[in-house]
N, C-alpha and C. Protein backbone atom coordinates (compact mmCIF):
# COMPACT_ATOMS: atom_id res chain seq x y z
N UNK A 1 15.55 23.66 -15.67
CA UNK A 1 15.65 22.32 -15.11
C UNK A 1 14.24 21.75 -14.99
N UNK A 2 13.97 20.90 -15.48
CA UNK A 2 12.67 19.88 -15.51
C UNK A 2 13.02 19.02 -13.91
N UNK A 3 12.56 20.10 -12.96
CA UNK A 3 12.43 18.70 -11.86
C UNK A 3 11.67 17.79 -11.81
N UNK A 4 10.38 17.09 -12.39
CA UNK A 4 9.85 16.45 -12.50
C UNK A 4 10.27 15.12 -13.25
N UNK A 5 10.69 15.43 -14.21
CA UNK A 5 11.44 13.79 -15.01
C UNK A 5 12.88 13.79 -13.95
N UNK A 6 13.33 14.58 -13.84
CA UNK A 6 14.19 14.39 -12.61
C UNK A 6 13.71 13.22 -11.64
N UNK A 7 12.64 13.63 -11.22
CA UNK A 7 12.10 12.81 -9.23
C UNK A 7 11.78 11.71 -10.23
N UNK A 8 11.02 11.70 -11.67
CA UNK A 8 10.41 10.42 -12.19
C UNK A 8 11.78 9.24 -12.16
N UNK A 9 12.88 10.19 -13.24
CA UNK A 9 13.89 9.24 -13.10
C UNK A 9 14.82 8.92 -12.07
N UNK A 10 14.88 9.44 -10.85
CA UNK A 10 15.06 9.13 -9.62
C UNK A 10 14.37 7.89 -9.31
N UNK A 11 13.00 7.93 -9.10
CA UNK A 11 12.40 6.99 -8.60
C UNK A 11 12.50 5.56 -9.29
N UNK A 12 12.62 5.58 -11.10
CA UNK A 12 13.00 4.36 -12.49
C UNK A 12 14.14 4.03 -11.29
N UNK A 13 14.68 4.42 -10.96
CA UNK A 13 16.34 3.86 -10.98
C UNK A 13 16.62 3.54 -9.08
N UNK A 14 15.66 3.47 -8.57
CA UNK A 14 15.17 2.98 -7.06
C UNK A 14 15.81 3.99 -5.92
N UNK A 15 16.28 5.11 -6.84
CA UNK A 15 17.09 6.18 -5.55
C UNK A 15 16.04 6.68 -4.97
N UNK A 16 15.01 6.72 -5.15
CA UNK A 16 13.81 7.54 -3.99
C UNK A 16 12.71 7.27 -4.44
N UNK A 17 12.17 7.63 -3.53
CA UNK A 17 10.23 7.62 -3.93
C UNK A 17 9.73 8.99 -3.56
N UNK A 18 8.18 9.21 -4.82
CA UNK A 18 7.46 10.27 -4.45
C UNK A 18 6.05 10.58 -4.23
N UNK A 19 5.79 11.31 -4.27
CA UNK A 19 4.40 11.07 -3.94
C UNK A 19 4.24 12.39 -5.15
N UNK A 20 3.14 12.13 -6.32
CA UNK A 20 3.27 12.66 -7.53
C UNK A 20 1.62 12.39 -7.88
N UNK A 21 0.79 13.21 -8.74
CA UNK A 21 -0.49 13.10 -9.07
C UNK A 21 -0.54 12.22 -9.66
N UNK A 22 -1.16 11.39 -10.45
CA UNK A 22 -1.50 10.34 -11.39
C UNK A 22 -1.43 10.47 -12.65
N UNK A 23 -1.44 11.71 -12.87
CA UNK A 23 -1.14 12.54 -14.48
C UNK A 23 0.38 12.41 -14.64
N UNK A 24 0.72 12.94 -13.73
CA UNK A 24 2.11 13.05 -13.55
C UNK A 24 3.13 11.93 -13.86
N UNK A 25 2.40 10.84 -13.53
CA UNK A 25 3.34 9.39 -13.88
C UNK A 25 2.46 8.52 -14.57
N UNK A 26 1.28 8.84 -14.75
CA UNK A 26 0.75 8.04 -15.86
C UNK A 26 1.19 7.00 -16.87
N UNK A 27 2.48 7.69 -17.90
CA UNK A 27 2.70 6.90 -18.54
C UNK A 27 3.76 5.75 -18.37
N UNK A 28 4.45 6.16 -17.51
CA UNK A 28 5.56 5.20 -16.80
C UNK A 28 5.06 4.09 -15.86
N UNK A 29 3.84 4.22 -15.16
CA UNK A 29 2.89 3.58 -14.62
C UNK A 29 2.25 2.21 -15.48
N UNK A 30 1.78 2.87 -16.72
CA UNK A 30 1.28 2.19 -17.62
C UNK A 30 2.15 1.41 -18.32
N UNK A 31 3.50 1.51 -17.97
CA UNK A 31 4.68 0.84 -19.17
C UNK A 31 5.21 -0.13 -17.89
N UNK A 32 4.59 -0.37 -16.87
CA UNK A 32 5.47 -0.58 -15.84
C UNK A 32 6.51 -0.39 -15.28
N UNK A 33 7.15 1.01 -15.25
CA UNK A 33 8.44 1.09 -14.62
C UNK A 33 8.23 1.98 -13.64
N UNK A 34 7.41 2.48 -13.23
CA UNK A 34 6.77 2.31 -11.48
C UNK A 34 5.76 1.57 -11.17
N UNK A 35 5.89 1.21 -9.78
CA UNK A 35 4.28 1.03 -9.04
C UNK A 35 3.96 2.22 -8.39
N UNK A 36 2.62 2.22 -8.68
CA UNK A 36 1.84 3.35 -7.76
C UNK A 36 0.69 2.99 -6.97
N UNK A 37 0.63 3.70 -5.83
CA UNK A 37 -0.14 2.74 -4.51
C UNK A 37 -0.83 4.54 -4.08
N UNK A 38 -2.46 4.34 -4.34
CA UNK A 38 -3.00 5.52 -3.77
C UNK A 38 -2.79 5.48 -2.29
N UNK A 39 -2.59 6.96 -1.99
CA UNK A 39 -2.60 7.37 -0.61
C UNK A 39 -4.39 7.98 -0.03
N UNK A 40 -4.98 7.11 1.24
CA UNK A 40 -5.83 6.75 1.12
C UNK A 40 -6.51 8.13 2.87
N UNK A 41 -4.96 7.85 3.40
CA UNK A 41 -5.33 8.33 4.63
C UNK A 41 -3.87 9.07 4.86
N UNK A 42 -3.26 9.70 5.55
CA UNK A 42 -4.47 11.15 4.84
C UNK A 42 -4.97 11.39 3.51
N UNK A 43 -6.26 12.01 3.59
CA UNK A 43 -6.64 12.23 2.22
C UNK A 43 -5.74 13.68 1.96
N UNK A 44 -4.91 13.39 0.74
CA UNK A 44 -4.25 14.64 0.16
C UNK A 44 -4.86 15.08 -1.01
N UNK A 45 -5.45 16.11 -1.57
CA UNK A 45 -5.89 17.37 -2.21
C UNK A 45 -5.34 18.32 -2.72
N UNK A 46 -5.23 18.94 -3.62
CA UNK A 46 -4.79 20.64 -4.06
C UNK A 46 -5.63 20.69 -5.16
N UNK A 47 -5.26 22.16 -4.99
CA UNK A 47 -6.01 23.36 -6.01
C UNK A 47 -5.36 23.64 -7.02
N UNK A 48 -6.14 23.77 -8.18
CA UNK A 48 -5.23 24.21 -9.72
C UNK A 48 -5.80 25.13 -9.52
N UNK A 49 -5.50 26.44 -9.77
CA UNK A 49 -5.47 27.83 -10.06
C UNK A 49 -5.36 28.54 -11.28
N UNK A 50 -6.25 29.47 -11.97
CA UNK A 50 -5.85 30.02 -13.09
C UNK A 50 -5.11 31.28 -12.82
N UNK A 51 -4.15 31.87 -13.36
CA UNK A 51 -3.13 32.68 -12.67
C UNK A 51 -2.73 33.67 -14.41
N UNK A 52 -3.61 34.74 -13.80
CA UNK A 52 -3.60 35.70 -15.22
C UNK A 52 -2.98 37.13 -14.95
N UNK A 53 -2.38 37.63 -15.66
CA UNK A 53 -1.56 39.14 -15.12
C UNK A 53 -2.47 40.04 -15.82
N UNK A 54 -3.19 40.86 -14.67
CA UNK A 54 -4.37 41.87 -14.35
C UNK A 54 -4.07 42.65 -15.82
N UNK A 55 -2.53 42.79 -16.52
CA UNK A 55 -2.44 43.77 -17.69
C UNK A 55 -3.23 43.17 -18.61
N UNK A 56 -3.11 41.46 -18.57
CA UNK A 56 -3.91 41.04 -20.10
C UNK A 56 -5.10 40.88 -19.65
N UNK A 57 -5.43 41.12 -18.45
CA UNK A 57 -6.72 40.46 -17.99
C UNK A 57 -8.36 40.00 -19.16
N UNK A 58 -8.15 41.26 -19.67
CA UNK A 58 -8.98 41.95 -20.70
C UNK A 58 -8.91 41.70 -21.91
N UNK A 59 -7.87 41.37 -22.42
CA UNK A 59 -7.97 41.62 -23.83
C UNK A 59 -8.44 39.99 -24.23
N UNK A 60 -8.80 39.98 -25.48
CA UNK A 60 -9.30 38.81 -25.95
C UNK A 60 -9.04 37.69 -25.99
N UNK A 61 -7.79 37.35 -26.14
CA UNK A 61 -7.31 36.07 -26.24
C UNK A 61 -7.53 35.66 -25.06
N UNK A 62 -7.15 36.20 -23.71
CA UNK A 62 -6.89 35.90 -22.90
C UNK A 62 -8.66 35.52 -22.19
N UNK A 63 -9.26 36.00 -22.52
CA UNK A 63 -10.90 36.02 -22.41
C UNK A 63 -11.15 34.53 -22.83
N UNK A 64 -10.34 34.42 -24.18
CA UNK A 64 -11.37 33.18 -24.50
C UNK A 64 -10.49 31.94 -24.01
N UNK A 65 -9.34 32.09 -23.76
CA UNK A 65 -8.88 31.37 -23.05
C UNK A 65 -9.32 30.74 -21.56
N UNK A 66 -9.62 31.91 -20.82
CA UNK A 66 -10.17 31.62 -19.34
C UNK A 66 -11.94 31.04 -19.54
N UNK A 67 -12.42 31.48 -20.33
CA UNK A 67 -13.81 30.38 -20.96
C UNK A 67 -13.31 29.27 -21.54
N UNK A 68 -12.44 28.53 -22.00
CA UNK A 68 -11.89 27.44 -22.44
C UNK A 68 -11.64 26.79 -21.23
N UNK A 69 -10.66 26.91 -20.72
CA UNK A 69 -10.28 26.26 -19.91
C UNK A 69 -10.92 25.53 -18.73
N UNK A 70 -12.15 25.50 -18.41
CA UNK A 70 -12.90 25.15 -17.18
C UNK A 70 -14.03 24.33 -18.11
N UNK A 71 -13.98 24.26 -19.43
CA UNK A 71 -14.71 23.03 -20.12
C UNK A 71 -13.74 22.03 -20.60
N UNK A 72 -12.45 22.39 -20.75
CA UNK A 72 -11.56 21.11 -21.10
C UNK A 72 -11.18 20.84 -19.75
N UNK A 73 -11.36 21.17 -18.81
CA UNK A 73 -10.89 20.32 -17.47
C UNK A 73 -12.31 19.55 -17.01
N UNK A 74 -13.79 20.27 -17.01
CA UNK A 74 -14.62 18.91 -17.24
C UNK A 74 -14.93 17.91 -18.33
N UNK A 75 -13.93 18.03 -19.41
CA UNK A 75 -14.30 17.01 -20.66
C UNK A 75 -13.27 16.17 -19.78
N UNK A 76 -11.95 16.13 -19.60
CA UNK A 76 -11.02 15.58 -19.37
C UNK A 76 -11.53 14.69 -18.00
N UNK A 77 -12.06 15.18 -16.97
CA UNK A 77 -12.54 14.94 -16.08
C UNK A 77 -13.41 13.80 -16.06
N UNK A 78 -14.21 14.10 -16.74
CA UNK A 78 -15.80 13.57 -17.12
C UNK A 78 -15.75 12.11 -18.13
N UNK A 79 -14.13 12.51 -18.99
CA UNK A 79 -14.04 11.50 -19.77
C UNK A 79 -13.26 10.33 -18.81
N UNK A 80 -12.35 10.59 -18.02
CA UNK A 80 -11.62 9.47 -16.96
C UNK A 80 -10.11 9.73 -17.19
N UNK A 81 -10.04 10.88 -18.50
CA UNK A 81 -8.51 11.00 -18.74
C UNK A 81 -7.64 11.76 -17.35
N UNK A 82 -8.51 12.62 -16.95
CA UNK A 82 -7.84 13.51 -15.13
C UNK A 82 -8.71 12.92 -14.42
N UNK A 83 -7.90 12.37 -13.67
CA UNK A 83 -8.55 11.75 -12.37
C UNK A 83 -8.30 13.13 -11.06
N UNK A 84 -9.32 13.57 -11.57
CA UNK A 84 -9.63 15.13 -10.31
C UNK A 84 -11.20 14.84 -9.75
N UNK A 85 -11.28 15.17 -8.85
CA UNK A 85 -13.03 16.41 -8.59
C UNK A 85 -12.96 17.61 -9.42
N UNK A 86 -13.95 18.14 -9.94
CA UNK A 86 -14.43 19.71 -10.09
C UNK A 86 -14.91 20.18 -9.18
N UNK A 87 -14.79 21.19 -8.74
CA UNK A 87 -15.69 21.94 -7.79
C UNK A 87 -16.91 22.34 -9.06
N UNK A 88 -17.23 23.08 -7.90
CA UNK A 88 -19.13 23.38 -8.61
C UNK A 88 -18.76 24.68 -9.92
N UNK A 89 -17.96 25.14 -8.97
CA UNK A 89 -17.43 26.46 -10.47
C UNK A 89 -17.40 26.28 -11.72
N UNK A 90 -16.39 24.97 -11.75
CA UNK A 90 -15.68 24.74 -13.06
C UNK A 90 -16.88 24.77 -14.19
């Protein structure tokens, strides 16, 4: 089950509202078939996590994968396509 186009098409069709990242509804945003209104106060936040099983930890692919991944989240970042912070790590 895709809950996400679920809550999206929930919300197209005026049965509810959500509160969803900006990635997340991006393109429906852009086509106009939501409005989206930043939430300003409280400031809301989360953490993306890389989440690897200790068996592959090691082996290669998975190596160059976890070095990949923390330069395409500052290209993406950096370019305006994810509207995130990096922490200092990335």
């Amino acid at each position: 089950v895709d809950s996400l186009s679920t809550i999206i098409n929930m919300v197209m069709e005026g049965k509810a509202y959500s509160i969803l990242t900006p990635s997340a509804i991006q393109k429906e945003a852009s086509q106009g078939r939501v409005r989206t209104v930043k939430i300003i106060d409280p400031v809301i936040t989360r953490s993306v996590v890389l989440a690897v099983n200790p068996k592959d930890e090691r082996s290669p692919a998975v190596s160059a994968i976890r070095n990949l991944i923390p330069r395409v989240v500052r290209t993406l970042i950096e370019s305006g396509h994810w509207s995130a912070t990096a922490p200092e790590r990335v």
